[in-house]
Protein backbone atom coordinates (compact mmCIF):
# COMPACT_ATOMS: atom_id res chain seq x y z
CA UNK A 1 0.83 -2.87 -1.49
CA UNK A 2 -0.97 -1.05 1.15
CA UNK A 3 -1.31 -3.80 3.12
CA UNK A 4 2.33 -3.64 4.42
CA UNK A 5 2.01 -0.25 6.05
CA UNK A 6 -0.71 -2.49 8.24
CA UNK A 7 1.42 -5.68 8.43
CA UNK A 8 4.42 -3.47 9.72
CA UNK A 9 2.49 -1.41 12.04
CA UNK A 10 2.18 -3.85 15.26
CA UNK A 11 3.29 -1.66 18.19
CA UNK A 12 1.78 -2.03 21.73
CA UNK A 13 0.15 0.20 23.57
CA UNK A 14 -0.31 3.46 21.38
CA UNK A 15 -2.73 6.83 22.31
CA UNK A 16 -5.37 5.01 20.26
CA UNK A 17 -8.50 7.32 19.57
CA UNK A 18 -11.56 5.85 17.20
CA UNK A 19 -14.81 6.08 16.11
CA UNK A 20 -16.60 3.28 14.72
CA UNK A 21 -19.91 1.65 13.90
CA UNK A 22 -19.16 -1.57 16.27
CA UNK A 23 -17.07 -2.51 18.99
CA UNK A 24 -14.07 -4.96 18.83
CA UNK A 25 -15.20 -8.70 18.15
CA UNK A 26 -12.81 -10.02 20.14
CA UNK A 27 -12.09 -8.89 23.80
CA UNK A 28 -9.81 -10.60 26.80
CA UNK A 29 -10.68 -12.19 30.04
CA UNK A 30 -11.01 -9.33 32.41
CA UNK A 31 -8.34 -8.53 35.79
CA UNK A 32 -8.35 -11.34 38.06
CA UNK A 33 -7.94 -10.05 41.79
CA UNK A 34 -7.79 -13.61 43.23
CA UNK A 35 -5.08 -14.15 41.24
CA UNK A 36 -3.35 -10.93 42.07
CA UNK A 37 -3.36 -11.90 45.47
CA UNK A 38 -2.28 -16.13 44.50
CA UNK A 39 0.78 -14.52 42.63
CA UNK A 40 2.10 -11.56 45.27
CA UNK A 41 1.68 -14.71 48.34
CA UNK A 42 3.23 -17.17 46.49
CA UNK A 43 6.41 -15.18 44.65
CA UNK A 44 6.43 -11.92 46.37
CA UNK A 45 8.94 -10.40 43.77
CA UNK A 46 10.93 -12.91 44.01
CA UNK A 47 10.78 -14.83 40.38
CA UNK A 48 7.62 -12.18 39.05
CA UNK A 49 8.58 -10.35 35.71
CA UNK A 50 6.76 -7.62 34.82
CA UNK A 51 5.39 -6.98 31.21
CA UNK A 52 4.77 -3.39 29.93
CA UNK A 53 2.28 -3.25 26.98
CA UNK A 54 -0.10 -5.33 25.98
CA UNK A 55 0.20 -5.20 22.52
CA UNK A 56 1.45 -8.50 20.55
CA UNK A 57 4.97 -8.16 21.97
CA UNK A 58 4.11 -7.74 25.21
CA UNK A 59 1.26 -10.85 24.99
CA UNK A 60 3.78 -12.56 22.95
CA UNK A 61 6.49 -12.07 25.75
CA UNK A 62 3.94 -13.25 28.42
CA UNK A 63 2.73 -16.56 26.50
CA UNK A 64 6.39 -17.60 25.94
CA UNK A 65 6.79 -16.58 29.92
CA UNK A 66 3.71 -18.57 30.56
CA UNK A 67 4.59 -21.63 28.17
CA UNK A 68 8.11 -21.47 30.56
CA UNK A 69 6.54 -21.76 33.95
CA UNK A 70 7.61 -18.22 34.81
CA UNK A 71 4.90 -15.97 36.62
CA UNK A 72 4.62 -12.60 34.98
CA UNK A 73 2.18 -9.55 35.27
CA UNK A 74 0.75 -7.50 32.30
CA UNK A 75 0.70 -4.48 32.74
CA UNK A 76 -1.83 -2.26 29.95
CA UNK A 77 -3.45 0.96 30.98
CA UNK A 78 -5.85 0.58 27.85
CA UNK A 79 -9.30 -1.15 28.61
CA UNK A 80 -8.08 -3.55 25.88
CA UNK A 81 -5.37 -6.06 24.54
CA UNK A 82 -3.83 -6.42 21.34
CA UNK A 83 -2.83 -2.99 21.16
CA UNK A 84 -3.25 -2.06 17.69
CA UNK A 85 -4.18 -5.37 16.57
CA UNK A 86 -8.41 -4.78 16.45
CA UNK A 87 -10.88 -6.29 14.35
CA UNK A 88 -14.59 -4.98 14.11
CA UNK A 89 -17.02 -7.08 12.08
CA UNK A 90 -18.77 -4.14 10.58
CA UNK A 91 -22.27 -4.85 8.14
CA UNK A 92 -20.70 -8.78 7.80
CA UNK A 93 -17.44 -7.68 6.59
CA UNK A 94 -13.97 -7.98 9.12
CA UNK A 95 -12.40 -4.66 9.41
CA UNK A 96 -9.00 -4.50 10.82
CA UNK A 97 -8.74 -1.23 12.68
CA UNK A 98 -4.47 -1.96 12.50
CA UNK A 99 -2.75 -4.32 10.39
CA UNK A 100 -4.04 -6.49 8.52
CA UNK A 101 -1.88 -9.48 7.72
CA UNK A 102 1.57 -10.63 7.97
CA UNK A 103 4.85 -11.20 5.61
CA UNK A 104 5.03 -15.22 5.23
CA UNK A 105 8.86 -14.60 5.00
CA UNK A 106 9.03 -13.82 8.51
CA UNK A 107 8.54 -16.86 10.45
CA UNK A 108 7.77 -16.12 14.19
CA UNK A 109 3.88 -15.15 13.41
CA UNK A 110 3.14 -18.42 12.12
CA UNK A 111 5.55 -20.30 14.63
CA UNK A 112 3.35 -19.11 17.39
CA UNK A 113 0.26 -19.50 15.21
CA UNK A 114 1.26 -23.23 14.84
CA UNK A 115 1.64 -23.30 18.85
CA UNK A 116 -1.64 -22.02 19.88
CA UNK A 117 -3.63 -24.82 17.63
CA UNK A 118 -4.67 -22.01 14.87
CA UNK A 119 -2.88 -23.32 11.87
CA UNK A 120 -6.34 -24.37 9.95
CA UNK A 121 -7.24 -20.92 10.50
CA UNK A 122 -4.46 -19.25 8.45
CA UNK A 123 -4.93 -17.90 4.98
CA UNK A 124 -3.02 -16.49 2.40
CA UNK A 125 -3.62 -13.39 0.13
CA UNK A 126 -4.98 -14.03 -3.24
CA UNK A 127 -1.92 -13.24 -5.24
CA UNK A 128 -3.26 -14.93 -8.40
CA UNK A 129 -5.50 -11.64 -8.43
CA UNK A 130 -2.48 -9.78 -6.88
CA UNK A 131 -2.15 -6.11 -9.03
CA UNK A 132 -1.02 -2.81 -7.46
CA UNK A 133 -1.49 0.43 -9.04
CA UNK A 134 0.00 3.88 -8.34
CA UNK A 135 -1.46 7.16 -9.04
CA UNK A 136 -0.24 9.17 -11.77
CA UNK A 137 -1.68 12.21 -13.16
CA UNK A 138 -4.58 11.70 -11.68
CA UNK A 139 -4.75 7.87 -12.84
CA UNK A 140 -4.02 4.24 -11.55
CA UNK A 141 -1.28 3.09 -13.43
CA UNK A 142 -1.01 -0.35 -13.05
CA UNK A 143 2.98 -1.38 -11.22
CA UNK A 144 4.89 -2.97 -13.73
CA UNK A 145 5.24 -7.28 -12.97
CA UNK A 146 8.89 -8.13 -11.55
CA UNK A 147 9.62 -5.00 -8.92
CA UNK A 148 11.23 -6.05 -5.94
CA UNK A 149 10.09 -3.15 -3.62
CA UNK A 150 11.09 -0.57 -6.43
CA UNK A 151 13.99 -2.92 -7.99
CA UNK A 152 13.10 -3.35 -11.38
CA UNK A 153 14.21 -7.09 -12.59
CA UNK A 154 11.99 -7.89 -15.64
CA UNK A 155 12.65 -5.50 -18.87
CA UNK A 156 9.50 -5.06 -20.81
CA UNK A 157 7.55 -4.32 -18.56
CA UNK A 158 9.46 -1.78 -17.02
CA UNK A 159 9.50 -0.45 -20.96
CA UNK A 160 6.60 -0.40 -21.38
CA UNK A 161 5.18 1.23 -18.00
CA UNK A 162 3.61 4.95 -17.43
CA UNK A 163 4.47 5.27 -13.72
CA UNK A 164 8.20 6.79 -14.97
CA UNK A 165 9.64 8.18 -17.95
CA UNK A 166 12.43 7.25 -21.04
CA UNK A 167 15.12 8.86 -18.71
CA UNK A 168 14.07 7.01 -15.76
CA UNK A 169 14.63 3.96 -17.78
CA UNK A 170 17.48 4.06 -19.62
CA UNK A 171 19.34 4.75 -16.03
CA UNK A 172 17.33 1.66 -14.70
CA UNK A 173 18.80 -0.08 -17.43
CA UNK A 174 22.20 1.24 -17.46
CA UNK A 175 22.51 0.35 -13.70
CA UNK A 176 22.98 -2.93 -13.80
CA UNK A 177 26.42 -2.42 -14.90
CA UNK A 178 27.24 -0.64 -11.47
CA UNK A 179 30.21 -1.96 -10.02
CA UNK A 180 30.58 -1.91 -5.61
CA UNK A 181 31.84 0.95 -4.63
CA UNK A 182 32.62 2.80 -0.79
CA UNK A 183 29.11 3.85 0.80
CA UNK A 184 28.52 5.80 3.76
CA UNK A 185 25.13 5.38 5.70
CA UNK A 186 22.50 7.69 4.05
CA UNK A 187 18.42 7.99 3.37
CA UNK A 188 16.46 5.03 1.48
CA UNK A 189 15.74 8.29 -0.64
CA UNK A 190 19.50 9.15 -1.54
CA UNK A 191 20.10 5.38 -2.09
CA UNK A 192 17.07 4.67 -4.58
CA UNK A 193 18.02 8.30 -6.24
CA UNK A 194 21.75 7.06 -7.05
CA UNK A 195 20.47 3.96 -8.59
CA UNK A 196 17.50 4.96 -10.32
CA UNK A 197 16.93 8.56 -10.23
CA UNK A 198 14.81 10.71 -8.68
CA UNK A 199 11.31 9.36 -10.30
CA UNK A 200 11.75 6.12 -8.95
CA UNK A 201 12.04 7.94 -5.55
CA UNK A 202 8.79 9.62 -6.17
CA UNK A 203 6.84 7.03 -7.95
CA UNK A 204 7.54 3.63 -6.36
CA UNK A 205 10.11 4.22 -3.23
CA UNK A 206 8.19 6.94 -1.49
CA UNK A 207 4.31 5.37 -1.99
CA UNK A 208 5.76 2.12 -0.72
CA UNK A 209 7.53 3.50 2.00
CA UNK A 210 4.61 5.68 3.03
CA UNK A 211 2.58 2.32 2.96
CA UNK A 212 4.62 0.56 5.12
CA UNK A 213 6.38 3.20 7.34
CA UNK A 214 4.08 6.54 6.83
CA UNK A 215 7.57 7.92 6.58
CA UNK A 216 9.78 10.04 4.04
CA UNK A 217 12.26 8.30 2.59
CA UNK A 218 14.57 11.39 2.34
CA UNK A 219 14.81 10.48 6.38
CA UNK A 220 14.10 7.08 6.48
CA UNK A 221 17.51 4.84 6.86
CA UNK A 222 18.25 2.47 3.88
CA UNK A 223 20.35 0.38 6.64
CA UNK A 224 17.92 0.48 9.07
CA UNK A 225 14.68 -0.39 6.18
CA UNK A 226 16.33 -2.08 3.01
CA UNK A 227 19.58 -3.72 4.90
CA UNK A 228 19.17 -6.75 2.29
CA UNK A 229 19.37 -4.22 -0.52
CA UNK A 230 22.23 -2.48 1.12
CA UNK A 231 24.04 -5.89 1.34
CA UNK A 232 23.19 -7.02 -2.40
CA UNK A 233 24.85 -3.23 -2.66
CA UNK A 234 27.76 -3.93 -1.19
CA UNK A 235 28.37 -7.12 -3.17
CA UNK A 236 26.85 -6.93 -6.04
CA UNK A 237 27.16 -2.91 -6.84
CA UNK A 238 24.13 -3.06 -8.49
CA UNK A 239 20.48 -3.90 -7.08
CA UNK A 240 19.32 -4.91 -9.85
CA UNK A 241 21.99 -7.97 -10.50
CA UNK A 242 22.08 -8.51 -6.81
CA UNK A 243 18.33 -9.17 -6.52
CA UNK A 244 18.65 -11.29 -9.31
CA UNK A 245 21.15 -13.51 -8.19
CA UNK A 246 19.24 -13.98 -4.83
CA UNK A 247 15.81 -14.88 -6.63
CA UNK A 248 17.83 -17.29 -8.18
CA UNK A 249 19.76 -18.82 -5.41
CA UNK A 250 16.20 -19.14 -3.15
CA UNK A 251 14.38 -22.39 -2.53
CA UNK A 252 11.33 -22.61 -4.74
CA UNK A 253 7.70 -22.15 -2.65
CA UNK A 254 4.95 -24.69 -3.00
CA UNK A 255 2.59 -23.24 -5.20
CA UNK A 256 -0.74 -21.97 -3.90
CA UNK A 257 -1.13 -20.77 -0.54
CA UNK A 258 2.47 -21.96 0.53
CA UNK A 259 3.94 -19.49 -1.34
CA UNK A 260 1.67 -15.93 -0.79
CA UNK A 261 3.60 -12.72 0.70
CA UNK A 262 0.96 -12.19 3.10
CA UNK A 263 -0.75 -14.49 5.71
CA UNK A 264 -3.61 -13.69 7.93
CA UNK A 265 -6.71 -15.36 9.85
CA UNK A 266 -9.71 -15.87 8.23
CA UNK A 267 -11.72 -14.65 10.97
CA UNK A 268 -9.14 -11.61 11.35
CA UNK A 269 -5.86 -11.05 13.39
CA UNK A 270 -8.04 -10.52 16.72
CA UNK A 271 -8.45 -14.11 16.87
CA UNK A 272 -4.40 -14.36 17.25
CA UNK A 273 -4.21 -11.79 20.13
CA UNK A 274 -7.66 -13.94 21.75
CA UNK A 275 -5.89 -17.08 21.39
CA UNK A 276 -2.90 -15.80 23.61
CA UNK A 277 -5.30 -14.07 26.37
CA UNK A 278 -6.49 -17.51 26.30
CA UNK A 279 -3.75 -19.35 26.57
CA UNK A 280 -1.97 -17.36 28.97
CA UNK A 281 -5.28 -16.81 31.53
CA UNK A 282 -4.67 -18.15 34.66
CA UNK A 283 -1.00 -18.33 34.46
CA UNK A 284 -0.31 -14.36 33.74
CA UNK A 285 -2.23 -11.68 35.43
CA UNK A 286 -3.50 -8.79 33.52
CA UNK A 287 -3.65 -5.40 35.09
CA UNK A 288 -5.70 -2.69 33.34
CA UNK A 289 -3.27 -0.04 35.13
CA UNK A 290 -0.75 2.29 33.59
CA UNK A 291 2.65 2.41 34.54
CA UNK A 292 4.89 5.77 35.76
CA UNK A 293 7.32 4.61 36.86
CA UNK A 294 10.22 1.70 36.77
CA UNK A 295 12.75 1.98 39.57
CA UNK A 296 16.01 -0.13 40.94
CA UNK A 297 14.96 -2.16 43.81
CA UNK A 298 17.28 -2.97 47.19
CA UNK A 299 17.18 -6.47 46.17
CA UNK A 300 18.19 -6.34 42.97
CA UNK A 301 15.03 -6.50 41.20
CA UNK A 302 12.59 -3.49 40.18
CA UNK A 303 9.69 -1.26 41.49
CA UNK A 304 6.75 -0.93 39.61
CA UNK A 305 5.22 1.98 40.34
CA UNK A 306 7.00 2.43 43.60
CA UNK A 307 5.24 -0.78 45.31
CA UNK A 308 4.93 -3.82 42.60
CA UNK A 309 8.67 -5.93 43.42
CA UNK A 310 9.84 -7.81 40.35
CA UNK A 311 12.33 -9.53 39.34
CA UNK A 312 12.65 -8.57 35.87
CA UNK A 313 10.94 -6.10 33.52
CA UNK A 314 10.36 -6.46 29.64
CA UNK A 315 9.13 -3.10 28.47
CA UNK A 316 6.43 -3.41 25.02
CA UNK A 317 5.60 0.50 25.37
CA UNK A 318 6.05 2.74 22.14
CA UNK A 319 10.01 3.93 22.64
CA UNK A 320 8.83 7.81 23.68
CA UNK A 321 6.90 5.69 26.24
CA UNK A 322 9.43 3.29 27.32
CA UNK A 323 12.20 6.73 27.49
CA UNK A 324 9.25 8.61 30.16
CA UNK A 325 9.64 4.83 32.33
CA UNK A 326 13.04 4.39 32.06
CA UNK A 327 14.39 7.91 32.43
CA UNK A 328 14.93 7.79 36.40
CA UNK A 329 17.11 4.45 35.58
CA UNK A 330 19.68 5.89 32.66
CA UNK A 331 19.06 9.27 30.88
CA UNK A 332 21.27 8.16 28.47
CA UNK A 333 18.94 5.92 27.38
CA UNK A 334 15.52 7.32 27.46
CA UNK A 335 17.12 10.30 25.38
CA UNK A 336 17.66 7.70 23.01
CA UNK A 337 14.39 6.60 22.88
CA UNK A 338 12.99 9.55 23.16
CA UNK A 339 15.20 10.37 19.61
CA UNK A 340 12.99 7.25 17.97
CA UNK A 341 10.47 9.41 16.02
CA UNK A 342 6.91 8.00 15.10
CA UNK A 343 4.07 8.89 13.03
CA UNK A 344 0.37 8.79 13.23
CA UNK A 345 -2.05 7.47 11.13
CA UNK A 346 -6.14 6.70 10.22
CA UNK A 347 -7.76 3.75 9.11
CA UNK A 348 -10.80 4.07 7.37
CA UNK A 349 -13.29 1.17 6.46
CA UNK A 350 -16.02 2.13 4.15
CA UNK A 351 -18.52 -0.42 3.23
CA UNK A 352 -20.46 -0.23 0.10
CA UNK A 353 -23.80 -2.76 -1.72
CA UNK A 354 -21.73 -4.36 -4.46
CA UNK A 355 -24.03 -2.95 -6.46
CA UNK A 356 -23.19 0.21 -5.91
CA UNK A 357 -19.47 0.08 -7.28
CA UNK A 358 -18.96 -0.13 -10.62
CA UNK A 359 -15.01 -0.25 -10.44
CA UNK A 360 -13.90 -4.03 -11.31
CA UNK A 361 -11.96 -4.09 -8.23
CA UNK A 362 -9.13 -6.22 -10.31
CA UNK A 363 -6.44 -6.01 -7.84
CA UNK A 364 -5.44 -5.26 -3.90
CA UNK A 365 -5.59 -1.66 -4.35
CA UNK A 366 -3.39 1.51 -5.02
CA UNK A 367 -1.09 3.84 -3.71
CA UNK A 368 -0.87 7.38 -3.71
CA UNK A 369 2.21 9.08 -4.29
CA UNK A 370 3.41 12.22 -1.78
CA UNK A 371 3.18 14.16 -5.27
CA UNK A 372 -0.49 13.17 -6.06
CA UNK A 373 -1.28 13.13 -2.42
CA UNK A 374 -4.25 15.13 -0.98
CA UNK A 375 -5.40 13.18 2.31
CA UNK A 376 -5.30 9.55 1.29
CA UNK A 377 -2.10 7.27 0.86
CA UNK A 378 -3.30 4.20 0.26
CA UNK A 379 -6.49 2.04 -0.44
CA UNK A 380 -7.21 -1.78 -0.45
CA UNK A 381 -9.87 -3.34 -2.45
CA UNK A 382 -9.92 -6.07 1.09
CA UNK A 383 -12.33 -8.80 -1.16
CA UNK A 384 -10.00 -9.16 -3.78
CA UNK A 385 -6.58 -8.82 -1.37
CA UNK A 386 -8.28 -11.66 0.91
CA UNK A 387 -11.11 -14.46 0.96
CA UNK A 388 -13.53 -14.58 4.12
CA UNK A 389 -13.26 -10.91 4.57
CA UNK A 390 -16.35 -9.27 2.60
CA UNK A 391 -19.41 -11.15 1.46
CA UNK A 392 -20.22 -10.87 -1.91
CA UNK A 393 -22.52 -8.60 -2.19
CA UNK A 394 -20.69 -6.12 -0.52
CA UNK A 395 -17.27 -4.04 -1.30
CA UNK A 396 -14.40 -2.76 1.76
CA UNK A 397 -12.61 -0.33 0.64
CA UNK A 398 -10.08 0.25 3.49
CA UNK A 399 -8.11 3.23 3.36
CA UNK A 400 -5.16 5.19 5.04
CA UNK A 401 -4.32 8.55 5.56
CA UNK A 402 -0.89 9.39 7.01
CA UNK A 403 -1.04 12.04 10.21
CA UNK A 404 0.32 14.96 8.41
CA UNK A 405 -2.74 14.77 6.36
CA UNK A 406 -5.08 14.14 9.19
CA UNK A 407 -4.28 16.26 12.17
CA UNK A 408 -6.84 18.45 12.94
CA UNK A 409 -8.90 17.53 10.82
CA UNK A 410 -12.61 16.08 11.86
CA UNK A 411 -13.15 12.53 11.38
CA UNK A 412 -16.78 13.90 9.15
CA UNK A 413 -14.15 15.82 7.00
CA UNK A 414 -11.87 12.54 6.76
CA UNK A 415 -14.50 10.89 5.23
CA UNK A 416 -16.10 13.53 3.07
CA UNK A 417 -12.54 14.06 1.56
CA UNK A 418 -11.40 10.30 1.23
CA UNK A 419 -15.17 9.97 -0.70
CA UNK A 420 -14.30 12.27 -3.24
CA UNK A 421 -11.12 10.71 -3.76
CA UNK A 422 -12.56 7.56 -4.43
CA UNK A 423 -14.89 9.14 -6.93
CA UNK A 424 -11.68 10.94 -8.78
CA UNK A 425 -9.86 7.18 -8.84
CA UNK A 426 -12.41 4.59 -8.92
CA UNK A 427 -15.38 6.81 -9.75
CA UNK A 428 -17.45 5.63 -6.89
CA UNK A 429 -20.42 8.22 -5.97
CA UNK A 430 -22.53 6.01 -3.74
CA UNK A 431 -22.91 7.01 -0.12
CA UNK A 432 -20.94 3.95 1.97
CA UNK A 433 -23.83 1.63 4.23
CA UNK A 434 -20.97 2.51 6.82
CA UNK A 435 -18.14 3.26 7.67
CA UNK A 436 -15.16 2.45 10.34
CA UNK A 437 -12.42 5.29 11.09
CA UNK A 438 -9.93 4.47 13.75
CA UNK A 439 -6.92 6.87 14.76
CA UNK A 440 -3.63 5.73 15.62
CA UNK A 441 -1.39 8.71 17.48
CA UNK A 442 2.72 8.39 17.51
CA UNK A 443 1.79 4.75 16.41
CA UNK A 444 3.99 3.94 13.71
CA UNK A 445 7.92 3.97 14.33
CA UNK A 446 10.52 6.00 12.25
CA UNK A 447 14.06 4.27 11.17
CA UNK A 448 15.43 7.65 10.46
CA UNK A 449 19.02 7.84 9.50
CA UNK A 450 21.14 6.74 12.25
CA UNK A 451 18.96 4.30 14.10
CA UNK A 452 20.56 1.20 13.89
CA UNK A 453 23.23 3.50 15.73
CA UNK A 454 21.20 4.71 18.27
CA UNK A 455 19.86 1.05 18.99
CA UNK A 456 23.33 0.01 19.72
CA UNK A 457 23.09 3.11 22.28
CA UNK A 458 20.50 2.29 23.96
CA UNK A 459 21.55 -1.52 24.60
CA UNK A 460 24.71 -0.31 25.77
CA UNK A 461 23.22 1.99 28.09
CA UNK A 462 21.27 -0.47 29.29
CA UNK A 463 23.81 -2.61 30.05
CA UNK A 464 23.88 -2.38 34.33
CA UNK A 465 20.50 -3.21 34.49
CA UNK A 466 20.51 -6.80 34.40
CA UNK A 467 16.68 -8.21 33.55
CA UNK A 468 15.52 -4.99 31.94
CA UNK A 469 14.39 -5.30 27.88
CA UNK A 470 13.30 -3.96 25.02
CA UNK A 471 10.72 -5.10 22.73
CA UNK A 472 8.31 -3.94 20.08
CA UNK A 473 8.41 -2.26 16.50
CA UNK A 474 11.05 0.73 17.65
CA UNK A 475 14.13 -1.39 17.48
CA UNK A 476 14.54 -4.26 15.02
CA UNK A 477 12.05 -4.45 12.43
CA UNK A 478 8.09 -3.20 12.02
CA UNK A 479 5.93 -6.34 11.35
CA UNK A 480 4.02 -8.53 13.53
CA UNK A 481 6.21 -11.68 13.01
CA UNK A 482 9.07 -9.12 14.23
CA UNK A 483 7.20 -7.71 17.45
CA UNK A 484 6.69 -11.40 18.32
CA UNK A 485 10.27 -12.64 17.65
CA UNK A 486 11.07 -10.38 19.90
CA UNK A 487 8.72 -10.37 22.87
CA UNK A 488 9.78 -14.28 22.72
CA UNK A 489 13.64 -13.10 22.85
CA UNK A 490 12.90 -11.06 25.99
CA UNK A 491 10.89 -13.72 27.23
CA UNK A 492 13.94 -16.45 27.08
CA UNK A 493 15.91 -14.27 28.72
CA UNK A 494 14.12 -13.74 31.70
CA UNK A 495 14.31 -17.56 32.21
């Protein structure tokens, strides 16, 4: 639902600009000097890696640096960690300003969870209540029960669904029967549109896409963002068999909270990134500082910013970042990086009196297809989606407009225009007790056709500088429990 885009959108260190009604609940232990000066006597550059990006790969790399013994420095320019990680409490209610949960599939997030003592904190979404509607003509249309993404596995309710028509359908229906056959590397869009047709593209593929990615599918990789499907392809020849025999062929979850697609913390994911500050203070030092420049040392190691010796550097900056760093090292790869597109994006918390909404709020939320669109893609009703987050006489509705709808445009507009959306879908008219709006610029990474390619690239290119890596949501997958797999990756091997 639209809590994926938020779940998948975990890199460090973006041009963050907001405006909000409070200030983050939960803020890090500020710059040590003494121990500044403790680390430069004692390892001088010798064993010191340096972390760029404070954002959950780059704390995640430093608490599985810290947890090793290894002395590190974090480098963020922002006045903050977390990076886009950020909850507000806002009238009672926890706003995330970022994501705001996890995929339970993915298991680094709650490895690390489980690691830092906060495994009593975790919750799961509510998916007994779990509904997700899409707009059409005007109207949330309810999604039919049994998708898979947009893979259809359950027949009657795909019959008897709005969101597409009797053609759409019958090819739905008729392509299970697809035998494999050759593929070539092409768009999520062209993919979706050979098995399903072009409505499916519109209607489920391109709001769920734009909910996790902000992107189009038309340029989004189907390798790169739906390699399972693209296996199950290759095997199966049809998606709809293929993700039928692999429902069938996975271990059964524990009923209840075991077994929810999303996880989060019940007092918001700020207390994950304030557990790491935490547990890393004293044994990593933070500098505030921004970063121009990474060069080769004599020794072997690197220059930070022409003075700071290291031994190693992880870098946890957005790729067009990490290309501006990196470019005096290899061209070849910064132009790679710089090739890595990203989108921006706005969060907006409004907070109503229960009383005020008359909507039954009887699901997470909806999505708003490119084809319906006007400014807002998405919008989660957060006290259904999750417990502990709104008290009950209150309503979040958290919304999210994608950056081609919301550059240049004031954040008073923003509002004004996501309001009388909300009054078109839900028919709410009451003025919002307040609100939270928080911009995210070249935030949200593109897997564009050709990226797993240009990955490979960039490792290769990377190649004669031993102790340099990558990490964050540019190069192998979006979500949190990604960022942190592999911040921890980088982290093992700077051992």
């Amino acid at each position: 639902m639209c809590g994926p885009w938020l779940i998948s959108f975990a890199t460090s260190n973006p041009e963050r600009k907001g405006r909000s009604g409070a200030a983050p609940i939960f803020e890090g232990p500020a710059d040590s000097i003494s121990r500044r000066e403790s680390v430069l006597r004692e390892f001088n550059g010798s064993k010191l890696v340096a972390i760029i990006g404070g954002g959950i790969s780059g704390l995640s790399a430093a608490y599985y640096l810290s947890k090793a013994g290894i002395p590190a420095i974090l480098f963020e320019k922002a006045p903050r960690l977390g990076g886009v990680i950020e909850t507000h409490l806002v009238e009672g209610c926890l706003v995330e300003g970022g994501p705001d949960s996890f995929l339970s599939a993915k298991p680094a997030a709650l490895e690390l969870i489980r690691e830092l003592g906060l495994e009593s904190e975790v919750i799961g979404s509510n998916d007994h209540l779990r509904v997700t509607y899409i707009v059409r003509n005007g109207k949330l249309v309810p999604m039919p029960d049994g998708l898979m993404m947009m893979i259809p596995t359950k027949i009657w309710p795909m019959l008897s669904t709005s969101i597409v028509g009797w053609g759409t359908k019958i090819k739905m229906g008729l392509e299970f029967f697809r035998k494999p056959g050759p593929m070539a590397e092409r768009s999520v869009g062209a993919m979706i549109r050979d098995h399903y047709g072009q409505e499916t593209v519109d209607y489920l593929a391109e709001p769920l896409l734009a909910g996790v990615y902000g992107g189009d599918p038309e340029q989004l990789s189907a390798e790169a963002v739906l390699g399972q499907f693209v296996e199950l392809e290759k095997k199966y020849g049809s998606l709809t068999k293929g993700t039928l025999a692999r429902r069938a062929a996975a271990p059964k979850t524990a009923a209840g909270g075991a077994g929810t697609l999303f996880r989060t913390m019940k007092g918001g994911l700020g207390t994950l990134t304030s557990a790491i500050e935490k547990a890393i203070e004293g044994k990593v030092e933070t500098r505030h500082e921004a970063v121009t420049s990474v060069a080769k040392a004599e020794d072997g190691g690197y220059l930070i910013n022409g003075w700071q010796a290291v031994s190693k550097v992880i870098v946890c900056t957005p790729a067009w970042q990490a290309a501006e760093l990196l470019r005096g090292l290899s061209p070849t790869a910064a132009d790679g990086l710089a090739a890595i597109g990203y989108n921006s994006s706005v969060t907006l918390g409004l907070i109503y009196n229960r009383t005020d909404i008359q909507h039954p709020l009887n699901g997470f939320g909806f999505l708003v297809p490119a084809k319906e669109r006007k400014r807002m893609a998405a919008c989660t009703w957060v006290g259904t989606k999750f417990s502990y987050r709104v008290p009950e006489d209150k309503v979040l509705l958290r919304c999210f407009v994608g950056g081609a709808n919301s550059n240049g445009i004031s954040d008073a507009q923003l509002i004004e225009d996501v309001r009388a959306e909300l009054h078109d879908y839900m028919g709410v008219t009451a003025t919002p007790k307040a609100t939270n709006l928080v911009r995210w610029n070249r935030a949200m990474a593109q897997y564009t056709v050709g990226h797993k390619g240009r990955i490979d690239a960039i490792v290769e290119a990377l190649k004669p500088f031993p102790g340099l890596h990558l990490a964050g949501n540019a190069y192998e997958g979006i979500g949190i429990p990604d960022c942190i797999r592999m911040g921890k990756t980088a982290a093992e091997k700077c051992r």
